[in-house]
Each structure stands twice: as C-alpha cells, then as structure tokens.
N, C-alpha and C. Protein backbone atom coordinates (compact mmCIF):
# COMPACT_ATOMS: atom_id res chain seq x y z
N UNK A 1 15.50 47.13 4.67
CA UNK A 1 15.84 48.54 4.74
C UNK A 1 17.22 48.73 4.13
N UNK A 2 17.68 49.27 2.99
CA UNK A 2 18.59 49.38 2.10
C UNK A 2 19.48 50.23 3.24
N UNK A 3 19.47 51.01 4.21
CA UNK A 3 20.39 51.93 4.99
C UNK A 3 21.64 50.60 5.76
N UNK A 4 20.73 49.85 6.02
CA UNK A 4 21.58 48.76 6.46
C UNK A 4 22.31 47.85 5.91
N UNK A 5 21.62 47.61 4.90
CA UNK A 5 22.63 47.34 3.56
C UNK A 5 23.84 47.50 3.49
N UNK A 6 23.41 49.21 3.02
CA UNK A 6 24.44 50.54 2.74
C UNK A 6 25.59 50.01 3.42
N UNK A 7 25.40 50.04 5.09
CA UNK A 7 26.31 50.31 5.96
C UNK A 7 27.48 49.03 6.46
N UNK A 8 26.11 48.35 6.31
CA UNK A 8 26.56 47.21 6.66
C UNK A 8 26.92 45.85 6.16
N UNK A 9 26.14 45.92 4.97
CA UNK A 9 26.28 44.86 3.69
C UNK A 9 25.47 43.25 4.41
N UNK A 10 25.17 42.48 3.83
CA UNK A 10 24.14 41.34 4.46
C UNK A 10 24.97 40.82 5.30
N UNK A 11 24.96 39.36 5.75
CA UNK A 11 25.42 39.38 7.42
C UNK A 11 26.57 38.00 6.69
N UNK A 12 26.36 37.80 5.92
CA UNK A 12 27.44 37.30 4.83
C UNK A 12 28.61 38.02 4.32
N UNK A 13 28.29 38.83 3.98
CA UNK A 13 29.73 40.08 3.50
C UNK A 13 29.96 40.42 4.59
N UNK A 14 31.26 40.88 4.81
CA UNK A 14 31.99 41.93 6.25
C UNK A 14 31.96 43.20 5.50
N UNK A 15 31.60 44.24 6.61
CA UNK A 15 31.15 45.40 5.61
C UNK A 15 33.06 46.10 5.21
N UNK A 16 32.67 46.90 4.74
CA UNK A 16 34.45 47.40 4.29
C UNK A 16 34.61 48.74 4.61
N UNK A 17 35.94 48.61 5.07
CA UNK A 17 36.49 50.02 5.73
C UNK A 17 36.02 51.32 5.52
N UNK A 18 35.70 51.45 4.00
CA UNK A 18 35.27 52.90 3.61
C UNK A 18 33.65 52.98 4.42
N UNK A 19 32.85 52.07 4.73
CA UNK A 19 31.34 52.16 6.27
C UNK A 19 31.91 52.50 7.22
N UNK A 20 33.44 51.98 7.88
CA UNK A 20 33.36 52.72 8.83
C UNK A 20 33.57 53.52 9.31
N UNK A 21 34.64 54.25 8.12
CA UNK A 21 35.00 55.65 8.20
C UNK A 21 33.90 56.51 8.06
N UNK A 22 32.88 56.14 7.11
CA UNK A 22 31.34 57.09 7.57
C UNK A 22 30.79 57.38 8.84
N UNK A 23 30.99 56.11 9.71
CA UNK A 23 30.12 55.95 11.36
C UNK A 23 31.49 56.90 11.89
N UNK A 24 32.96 56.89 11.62
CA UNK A 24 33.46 57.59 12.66
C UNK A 24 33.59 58.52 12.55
N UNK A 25 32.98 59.46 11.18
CA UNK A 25 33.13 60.70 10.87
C UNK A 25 31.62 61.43 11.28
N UNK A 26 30.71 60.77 11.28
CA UNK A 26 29.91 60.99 11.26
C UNK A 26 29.41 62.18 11.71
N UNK A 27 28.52 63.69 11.19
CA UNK A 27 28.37 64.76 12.02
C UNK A 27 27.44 64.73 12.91
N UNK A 28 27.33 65.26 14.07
CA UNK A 28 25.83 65.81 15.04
C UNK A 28 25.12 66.22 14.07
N UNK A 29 24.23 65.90 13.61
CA UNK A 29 23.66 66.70 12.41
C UNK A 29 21.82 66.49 13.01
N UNK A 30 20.87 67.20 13.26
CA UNK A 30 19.99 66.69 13.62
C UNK A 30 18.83 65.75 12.42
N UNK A 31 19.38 66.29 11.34
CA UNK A 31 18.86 65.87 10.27
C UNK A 31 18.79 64.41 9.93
N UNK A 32 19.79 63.78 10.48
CA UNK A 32 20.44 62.27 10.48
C UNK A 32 19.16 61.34 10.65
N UNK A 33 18.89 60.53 9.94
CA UNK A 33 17.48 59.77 10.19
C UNK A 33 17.53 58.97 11.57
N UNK A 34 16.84 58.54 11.97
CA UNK A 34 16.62 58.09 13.45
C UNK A 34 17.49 56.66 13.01
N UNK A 35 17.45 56.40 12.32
CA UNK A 35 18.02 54.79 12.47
C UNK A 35 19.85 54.77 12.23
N UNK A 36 19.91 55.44 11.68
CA UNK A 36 21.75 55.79 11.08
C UNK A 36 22.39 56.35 12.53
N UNK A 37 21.36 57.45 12.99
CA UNK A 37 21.56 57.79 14.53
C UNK A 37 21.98 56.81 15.54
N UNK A 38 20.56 56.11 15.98
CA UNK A 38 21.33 54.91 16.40
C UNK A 38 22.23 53.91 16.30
N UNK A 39 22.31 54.21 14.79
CA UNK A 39 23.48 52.51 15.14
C UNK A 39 25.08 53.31 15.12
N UNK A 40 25.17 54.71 14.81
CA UNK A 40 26.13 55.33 15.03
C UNK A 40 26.46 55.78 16.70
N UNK A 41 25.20 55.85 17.46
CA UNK A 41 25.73 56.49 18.67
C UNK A 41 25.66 55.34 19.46
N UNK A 42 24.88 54.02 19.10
CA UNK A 42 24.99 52.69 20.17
C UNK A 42 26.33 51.74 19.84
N UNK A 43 26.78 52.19 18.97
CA UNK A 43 28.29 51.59 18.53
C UNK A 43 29.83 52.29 18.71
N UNK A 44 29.51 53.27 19.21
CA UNK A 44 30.01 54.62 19.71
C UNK A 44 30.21 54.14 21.04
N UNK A 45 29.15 53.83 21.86
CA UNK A 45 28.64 53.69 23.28
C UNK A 45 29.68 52.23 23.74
N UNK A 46 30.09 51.53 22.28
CA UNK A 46 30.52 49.94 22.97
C UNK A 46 29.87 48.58 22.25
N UNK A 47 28.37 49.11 22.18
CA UNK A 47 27.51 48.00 21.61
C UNK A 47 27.95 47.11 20.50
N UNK A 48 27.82 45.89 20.13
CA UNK A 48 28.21 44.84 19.61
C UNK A 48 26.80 44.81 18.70
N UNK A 49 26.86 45.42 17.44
CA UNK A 49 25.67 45.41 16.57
C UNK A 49 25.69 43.96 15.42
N UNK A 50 24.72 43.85 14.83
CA UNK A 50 24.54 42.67 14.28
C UNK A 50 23.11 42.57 13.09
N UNK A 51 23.39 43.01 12.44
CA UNK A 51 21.94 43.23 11.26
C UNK A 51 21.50 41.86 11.03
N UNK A 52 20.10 41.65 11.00
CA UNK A 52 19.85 40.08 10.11
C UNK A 52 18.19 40.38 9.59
N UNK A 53 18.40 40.22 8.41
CA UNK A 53 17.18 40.39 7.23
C UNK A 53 16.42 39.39 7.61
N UNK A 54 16.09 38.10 8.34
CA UNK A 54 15.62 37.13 8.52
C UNK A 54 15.90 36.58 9.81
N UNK A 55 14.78 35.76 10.16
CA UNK A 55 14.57 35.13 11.31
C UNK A 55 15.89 33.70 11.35
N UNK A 56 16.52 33.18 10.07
CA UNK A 56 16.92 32.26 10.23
C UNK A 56 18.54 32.89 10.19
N UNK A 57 18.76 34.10 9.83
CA UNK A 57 20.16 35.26 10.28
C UNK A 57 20.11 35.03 12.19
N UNK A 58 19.24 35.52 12.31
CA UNK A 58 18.86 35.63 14.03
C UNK A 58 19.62 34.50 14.38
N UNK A 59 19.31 33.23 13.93
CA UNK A 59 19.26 32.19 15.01
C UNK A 59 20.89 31.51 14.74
N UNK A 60 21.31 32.01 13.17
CA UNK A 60 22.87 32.21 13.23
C UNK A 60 23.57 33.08 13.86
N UNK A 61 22.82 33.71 13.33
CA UNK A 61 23.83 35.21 14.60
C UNK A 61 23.75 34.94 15.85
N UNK A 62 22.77 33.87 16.49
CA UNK A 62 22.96 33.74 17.86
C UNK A 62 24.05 32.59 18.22
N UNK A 63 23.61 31.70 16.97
CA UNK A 63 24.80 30.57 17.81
C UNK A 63 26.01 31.10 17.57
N UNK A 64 26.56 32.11 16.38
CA UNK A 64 27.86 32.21 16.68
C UNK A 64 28.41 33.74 17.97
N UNK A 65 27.42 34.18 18.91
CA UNK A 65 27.66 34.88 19.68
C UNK A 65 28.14 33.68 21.05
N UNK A 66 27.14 32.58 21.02
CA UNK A 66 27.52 31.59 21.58
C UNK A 66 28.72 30.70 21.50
N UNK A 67 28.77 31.05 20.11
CA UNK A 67 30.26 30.35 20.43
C UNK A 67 31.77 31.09 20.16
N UNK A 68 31.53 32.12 20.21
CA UNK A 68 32.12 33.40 20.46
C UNK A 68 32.57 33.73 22.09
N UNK A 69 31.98 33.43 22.63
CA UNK A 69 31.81 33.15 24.05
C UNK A 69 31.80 32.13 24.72
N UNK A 70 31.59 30.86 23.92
CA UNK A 70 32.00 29.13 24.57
C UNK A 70 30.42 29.01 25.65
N UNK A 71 29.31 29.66 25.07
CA UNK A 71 28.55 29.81 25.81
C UNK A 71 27.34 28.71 25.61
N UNK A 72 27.86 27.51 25.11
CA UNK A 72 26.70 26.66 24.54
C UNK A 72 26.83 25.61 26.21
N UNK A 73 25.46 24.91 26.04
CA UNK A 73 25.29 24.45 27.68
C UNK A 73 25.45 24.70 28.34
N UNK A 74 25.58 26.49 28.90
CA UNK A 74 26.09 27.08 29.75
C UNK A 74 24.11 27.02 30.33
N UNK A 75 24.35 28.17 31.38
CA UNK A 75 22.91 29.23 31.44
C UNK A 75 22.68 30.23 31.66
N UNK A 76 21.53 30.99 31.46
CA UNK A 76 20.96 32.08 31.12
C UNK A 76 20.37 32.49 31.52
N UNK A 77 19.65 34.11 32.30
CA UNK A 77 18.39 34.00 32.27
C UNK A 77 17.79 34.65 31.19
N UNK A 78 16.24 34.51 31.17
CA UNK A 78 15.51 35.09 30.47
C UNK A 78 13.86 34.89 31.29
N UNK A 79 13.56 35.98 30.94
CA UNK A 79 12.27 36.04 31.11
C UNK A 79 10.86 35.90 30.41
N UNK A 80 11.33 36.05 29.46
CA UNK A 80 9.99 35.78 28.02
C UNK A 80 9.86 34.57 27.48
N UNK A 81 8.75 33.91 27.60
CA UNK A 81 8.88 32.89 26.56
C UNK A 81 8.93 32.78 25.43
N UNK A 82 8.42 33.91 25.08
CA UNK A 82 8.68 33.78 23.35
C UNK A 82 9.99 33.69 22.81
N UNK A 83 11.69 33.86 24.04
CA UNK A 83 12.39 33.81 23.28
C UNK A 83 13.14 32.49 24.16
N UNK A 84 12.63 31.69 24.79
CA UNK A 84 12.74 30.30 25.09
C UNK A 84 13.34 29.03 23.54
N UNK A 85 12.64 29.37 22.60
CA UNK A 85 13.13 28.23 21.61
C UNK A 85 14.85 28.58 21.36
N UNK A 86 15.22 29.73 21.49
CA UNK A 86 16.59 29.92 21.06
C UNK A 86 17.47 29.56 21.91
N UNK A 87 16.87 29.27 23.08
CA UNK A 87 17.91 28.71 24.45
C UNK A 87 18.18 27.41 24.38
N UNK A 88 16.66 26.52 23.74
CA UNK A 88 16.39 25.17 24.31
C UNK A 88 17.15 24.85 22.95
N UNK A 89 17.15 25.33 21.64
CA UNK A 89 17.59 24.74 20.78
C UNK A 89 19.45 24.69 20.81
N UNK A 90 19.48 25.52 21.85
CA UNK A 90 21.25 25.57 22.09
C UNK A 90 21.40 24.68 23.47
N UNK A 91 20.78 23.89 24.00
CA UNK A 91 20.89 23.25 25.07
C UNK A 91 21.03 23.99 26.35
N UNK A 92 20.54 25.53 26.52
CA UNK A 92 20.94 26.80 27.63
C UNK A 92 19.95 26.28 28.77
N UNK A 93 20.17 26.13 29.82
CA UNK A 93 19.39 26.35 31.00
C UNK A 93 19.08 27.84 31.18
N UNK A 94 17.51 28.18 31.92
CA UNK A 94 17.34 29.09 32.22
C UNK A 94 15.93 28.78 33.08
N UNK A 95 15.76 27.72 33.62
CA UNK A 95 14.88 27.90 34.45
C UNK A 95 16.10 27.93 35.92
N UNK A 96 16.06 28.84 36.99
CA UNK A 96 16.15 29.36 38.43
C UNK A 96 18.16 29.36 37.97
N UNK A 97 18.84 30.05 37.15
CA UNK A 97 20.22 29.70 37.12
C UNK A 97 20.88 29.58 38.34
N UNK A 98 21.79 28.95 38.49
CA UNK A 98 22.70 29.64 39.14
C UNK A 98 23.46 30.50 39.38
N UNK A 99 24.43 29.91 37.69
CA UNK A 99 25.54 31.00 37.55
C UNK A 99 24.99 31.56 36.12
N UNK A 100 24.16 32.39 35.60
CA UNK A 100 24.22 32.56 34.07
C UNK A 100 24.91 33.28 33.46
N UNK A 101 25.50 33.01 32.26
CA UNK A 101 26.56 33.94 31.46
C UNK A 101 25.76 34.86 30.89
N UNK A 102 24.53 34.92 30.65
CA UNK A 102 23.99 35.98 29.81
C UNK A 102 22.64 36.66 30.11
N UNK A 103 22.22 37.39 29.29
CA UNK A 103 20.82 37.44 29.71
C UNK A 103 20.43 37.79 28.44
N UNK A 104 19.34 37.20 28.27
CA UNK A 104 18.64 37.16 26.49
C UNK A 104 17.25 37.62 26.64
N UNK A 105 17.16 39.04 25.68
CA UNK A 105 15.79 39.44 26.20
C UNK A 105 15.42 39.87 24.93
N UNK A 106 14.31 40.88 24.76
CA UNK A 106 13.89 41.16 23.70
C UNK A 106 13.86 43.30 24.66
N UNK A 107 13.26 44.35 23.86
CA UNK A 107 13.07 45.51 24.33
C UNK A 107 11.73 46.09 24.54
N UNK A 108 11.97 47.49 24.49
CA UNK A 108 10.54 48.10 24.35
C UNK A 108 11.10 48.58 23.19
N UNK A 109 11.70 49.64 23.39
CA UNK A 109 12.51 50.39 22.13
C UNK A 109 14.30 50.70 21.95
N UNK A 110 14.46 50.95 21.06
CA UNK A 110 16.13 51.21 20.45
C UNK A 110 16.28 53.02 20.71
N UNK A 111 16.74 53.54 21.39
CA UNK A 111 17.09 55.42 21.48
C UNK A 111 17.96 55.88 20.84
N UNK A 112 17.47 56.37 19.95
CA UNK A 112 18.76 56.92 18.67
C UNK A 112 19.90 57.67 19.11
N UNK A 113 18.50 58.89 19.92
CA UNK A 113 19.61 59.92 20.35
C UNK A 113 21.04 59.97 21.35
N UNK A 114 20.54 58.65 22.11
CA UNK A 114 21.66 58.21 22.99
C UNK A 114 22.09 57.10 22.88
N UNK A 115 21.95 56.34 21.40
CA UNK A 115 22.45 55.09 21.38
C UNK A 115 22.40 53.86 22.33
N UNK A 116 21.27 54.02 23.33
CA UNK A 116 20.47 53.38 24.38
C UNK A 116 19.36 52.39 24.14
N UNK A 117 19.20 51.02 24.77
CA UNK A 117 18.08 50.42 24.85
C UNK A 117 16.94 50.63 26.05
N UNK A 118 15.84 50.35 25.64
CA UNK A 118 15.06 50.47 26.61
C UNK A 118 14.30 49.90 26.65
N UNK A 119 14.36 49.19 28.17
CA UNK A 119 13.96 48.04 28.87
C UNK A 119 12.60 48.32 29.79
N UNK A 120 11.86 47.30 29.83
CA UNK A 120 11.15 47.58 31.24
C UNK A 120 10.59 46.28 32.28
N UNK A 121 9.39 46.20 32.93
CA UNK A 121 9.55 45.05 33.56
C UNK A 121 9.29 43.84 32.91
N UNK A 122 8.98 43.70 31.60
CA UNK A 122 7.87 43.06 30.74
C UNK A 122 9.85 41.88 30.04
N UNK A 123 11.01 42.86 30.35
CA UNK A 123 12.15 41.75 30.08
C UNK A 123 12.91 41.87 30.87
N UNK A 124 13.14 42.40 31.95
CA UNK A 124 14.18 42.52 33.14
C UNK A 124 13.43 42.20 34.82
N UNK A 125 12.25 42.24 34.78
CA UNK A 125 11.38 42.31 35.88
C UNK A 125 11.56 43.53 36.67
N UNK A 126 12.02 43.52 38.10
CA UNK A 126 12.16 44.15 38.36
C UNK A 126 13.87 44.50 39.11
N UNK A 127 14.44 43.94 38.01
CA UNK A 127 15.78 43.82 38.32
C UNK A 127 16.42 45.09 37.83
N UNK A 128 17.51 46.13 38.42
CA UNK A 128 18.16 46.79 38.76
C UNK A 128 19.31 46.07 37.35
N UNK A 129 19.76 47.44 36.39
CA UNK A 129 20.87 46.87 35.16
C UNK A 129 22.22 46.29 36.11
N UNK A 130 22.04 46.91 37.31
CA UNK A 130 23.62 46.33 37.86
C UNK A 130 23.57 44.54 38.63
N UNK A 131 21.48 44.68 38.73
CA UNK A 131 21.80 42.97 38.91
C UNK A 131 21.77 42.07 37.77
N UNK A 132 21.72 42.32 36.71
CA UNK A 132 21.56 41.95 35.59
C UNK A 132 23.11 40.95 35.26
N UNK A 133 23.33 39.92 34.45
CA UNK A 133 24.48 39.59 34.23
C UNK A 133 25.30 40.26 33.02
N UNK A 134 26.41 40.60 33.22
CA UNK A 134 27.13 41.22 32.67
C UNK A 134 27.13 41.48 31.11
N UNK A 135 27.40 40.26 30.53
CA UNK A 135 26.43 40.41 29.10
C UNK A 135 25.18 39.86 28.96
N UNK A 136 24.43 40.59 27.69
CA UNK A 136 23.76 40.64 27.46
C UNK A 136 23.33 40.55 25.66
N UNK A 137 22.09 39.91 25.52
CA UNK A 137 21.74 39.33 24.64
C UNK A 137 20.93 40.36 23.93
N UNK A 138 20.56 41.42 23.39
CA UNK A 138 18.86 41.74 22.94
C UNK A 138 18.58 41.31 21.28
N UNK A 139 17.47 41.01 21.45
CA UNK A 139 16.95 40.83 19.88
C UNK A 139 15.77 41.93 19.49
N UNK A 140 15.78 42.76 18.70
CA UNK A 140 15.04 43.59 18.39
C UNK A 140 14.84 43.83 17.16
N UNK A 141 13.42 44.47 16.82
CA UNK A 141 13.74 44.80 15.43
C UNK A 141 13.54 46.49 14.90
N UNK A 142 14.03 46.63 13.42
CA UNK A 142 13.91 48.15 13.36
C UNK A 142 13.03 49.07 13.34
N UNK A 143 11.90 48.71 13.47
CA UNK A 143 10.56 49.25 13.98
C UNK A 143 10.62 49.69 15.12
N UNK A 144 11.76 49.53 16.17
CA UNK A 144 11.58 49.69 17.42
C UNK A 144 12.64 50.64 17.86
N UNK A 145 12.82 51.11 16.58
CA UNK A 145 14.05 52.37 16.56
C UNK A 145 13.27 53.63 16.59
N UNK A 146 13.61 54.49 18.11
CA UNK A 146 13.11 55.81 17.67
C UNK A 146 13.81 56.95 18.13
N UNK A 147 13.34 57.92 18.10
CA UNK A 147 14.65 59.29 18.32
C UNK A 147 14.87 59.10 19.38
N UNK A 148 14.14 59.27 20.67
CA UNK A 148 14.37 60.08 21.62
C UNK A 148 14.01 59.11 23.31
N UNK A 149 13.89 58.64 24.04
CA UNK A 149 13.51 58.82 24.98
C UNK A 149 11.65 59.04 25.43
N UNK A 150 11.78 60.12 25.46
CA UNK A 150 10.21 60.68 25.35
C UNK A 150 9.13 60.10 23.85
N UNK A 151 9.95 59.24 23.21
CA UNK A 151 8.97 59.14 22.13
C UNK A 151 9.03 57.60 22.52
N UNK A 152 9.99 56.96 23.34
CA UNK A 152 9.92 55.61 23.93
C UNK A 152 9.02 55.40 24.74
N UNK A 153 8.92 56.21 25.61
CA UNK A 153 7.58 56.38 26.55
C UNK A 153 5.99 56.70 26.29
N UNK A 154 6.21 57.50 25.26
CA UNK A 154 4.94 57.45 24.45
C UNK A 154 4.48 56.35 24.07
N UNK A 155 5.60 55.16 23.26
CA UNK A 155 5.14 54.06 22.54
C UNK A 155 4.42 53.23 23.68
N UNK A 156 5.29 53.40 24.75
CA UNK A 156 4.68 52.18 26.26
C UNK A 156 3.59 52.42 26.65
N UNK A 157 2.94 53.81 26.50
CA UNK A 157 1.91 54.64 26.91
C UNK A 157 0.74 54.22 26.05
N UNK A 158 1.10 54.47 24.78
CA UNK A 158 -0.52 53.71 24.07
C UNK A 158 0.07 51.94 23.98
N UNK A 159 1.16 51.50 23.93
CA UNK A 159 0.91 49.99 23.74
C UNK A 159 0.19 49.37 24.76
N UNK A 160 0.41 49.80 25.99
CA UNK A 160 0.16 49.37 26.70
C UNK A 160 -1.23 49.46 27.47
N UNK A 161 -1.60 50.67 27.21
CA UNK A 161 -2.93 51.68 27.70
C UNK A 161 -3.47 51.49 29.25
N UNK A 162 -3.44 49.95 29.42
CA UNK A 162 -4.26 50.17 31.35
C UNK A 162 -3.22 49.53 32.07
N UNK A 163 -2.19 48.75 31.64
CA UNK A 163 -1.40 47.79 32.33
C UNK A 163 0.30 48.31 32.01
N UNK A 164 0.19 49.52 32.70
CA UNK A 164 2.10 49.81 32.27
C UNK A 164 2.73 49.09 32.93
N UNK A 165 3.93 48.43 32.21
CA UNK A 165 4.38 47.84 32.66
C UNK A 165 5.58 48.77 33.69
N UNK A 166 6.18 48.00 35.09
CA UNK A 166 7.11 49.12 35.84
C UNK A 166 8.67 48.96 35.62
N UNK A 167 9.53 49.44 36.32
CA UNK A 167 10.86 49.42 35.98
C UNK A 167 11.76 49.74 34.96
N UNK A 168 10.89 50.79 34.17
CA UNK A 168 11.36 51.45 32.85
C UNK A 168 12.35 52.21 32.99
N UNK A 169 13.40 51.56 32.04
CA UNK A 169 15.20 51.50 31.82
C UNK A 169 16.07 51.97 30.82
N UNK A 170 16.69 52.32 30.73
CA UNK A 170 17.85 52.51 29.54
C UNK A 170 19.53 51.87 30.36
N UNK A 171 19.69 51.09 28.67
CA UNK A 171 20.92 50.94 29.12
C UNK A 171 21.86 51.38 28.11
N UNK A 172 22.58 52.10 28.99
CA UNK A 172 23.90 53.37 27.95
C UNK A 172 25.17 52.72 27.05
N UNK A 173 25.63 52.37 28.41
CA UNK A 173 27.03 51.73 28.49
C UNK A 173 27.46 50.68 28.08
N UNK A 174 27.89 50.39 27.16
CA UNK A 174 28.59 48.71 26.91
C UNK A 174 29.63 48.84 26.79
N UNK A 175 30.52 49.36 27.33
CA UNK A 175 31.86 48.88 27.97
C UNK A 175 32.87 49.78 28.97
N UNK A 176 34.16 49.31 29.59
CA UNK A 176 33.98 50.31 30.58
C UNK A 176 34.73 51.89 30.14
N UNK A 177 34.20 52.75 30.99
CA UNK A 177 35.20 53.83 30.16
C UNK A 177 36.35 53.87 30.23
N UNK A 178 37.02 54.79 29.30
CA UNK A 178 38.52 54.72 29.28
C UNK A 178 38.72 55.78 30.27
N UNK A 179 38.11 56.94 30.16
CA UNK A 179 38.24 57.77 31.65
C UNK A 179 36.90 57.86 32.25
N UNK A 180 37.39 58.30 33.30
CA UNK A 180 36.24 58.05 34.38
C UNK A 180 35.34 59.23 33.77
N UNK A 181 33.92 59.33 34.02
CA UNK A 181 33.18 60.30 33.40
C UNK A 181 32.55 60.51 34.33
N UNK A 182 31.72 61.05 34.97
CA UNK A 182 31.22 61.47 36.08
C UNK A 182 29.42 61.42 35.63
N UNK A 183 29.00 61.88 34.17
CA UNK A 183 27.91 61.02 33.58
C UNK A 183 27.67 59.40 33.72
N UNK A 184 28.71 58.84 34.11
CA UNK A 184 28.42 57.02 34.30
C UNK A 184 28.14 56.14 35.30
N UNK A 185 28.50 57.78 36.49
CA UNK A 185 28.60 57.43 37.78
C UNK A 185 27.85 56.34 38.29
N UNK A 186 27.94 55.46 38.49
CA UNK A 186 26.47 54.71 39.46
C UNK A 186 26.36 53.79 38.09
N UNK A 187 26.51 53.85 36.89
CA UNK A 187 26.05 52.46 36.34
C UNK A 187 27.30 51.01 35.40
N UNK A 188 26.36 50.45 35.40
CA UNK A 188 27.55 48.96 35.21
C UNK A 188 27.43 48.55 33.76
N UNK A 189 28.49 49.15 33.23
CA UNK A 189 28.56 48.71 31.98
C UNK A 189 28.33 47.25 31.49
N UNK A 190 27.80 46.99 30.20
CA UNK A 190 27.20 45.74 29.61
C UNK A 190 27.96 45.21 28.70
N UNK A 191 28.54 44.08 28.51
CA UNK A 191 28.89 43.84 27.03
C UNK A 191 28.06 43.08 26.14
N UNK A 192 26.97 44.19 25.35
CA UNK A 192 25.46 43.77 24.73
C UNK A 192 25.71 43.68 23.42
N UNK A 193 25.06 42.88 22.96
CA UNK A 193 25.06 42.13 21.73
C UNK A 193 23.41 42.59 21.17
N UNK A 194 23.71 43.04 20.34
CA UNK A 194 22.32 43.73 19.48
C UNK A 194 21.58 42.79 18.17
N UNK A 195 20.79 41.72 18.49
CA UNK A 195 20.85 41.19 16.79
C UNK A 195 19.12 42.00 16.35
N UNK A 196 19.77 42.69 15.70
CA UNK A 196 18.66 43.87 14.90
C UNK A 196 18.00 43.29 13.80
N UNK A 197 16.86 42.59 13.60
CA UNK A 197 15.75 41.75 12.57
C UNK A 197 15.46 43.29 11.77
N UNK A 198 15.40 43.22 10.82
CA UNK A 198 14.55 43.95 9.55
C UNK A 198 13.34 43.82 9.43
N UNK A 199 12.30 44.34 10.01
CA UNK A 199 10.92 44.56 9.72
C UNK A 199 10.37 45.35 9.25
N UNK A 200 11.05 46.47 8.40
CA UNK A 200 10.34 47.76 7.86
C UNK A 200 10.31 47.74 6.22
C-alpha cells in the first residue's frame, strides 16, 4: 500500500520530518481515507506504530521491540497459537506466567475513527484491559483497518456467524494523560506497540 510508503518510507529508511508535520497538521476532514485516519488518530492516542511489508519485517520489528525493552527470556502472555513461534523463537515463556512483561496478541479490527484496537475473547479471553499487562504487543494487518466501531462489529457478526466470540473491547489509550480527562475515567493506559503487515 503506497500510503504507507508515503508516510512512512520502508522500515529501513526513518521517515523524515516533512511526514510528520503532515500527521500533526492533519485536518478532521471526513474525507480522509480510513487508513491515514487511523494511523493519524492511534499515534495521536500514544500508540507506538510500526509498518512491515513482510512477514520477515514482523519478526525484526519484533526482536528489536524486545530489545528495546531488554525483554528477551523474559515472559509473556499470549493466547493464540498461531502467534506462539515468535515467543519460542525469542526464548519467551508463556505457558501459566508469573510475572509477564507483555502481552502479544493479534485483533479483530484497527478503528480509524478513534485510533482504537479492537479486541475480543478470541485474544484477551475474558480478561478486563486493566488486567492485562501493561504493554502490549499487537500484530495486525491493513485489511483490518476500518472506520468506525459499528463497522468492527459488523465484521465479528458475519466472521463469525453462530459462535461470537464474548468480551468485545477497544483499547484507546497508550499513554497516560497529561491532564486528567474525565473521557479516560476508569481505563488503564497501554504502552502498545502496533506491527502493521501489508496485505492489501
């Protein structure tokens, strides 16, 4: 997807000042395509974004979040197996943790309009974002970017058709506010790490 490109340049180049003066100027404009949306209002929000054109970007972009964090032989949880090889190949415990530094999951969908992920029981179980460990891992890809909320729920609605999954989530916040907001009341900011795969 050339928008990411644009913005961001491959995961080799550091993108350059004149991208980010675009994201901080950026207008409310409703016109704004769903994907420019999001990575403007989830980076806005705190989020720690991360583009990778390839599966073998992913698995760089993960070890150096890991070691960004001194987080190698640490542990984790996770709930999916499908994203088990990226733990075991970093030496991460995550069967029953004790203490885990992270939590590495995959989504349902990316929310443009609020720069929000959304979770449900199928990667968090039925865990509450405030029992969750503090950071957080997601891997997603841009297919799973959509406007709104209500069009997230739709997707769960036919993916899923007889077996919804429960505990359907958004998480806002990745970091804490600078003033208190009275919108945040009640939830626990994340420091989430986004590595966004290119599938479109």
């Amino acid at each position: 997807m050339s928008l990411f490109r644009k913005f961001f340049g491959s995961s080799q180049e550091p993108a350059g000042e004149e991208n980010q003066n675009e994201y901080n100027n950026m207008p409310s404009d409703l016109s704004i395509p769903a994907d420019e949306k999001f990575t403007f209002n989830f980076k806005k929000n705190g989020g720690k974004f991360l583009y990778c054109e390839n599966l073998e970007e992913v698995k760089e972009q993960f070890e150096n979040i890991l070691e960004e964090n001194d987080w190698f032989e640490s542990e984790a949880v996770c709930f999916e197996p499908k994203l088990y090889h990226l733990l075991d190949e970093n030496k991460i415990a995550y069967n029953r943790p004790s203490n885990p530094k992270f939590l590495l999951a995959s989504c349902e969908n990316l929310i443009a309009d609020e720069g929000s992920v959304l979770f449900s029981s199928n990667q968090i179980r039925q865990n509450k974002p405030n029992e969750l460990p503090s950071n957080i891992v997601i891997l997603a890809t841009t297919s799973q970017i959509l406007e709104s909320k209500s069009d997230g729920l739709r997707v769960i609605k036919k993916k899923y058709e007889k077996d919804y999954p429960t505990n359907i989530t958004t998480i806002k916040y990745f970091e804490k506010a600078k003033e208190e907001d009275f919108l945040q009341y009640g939830s626990a900011p994340k420091n989430l790490y986004l590595l966004l795969l290119e599938d479109l």
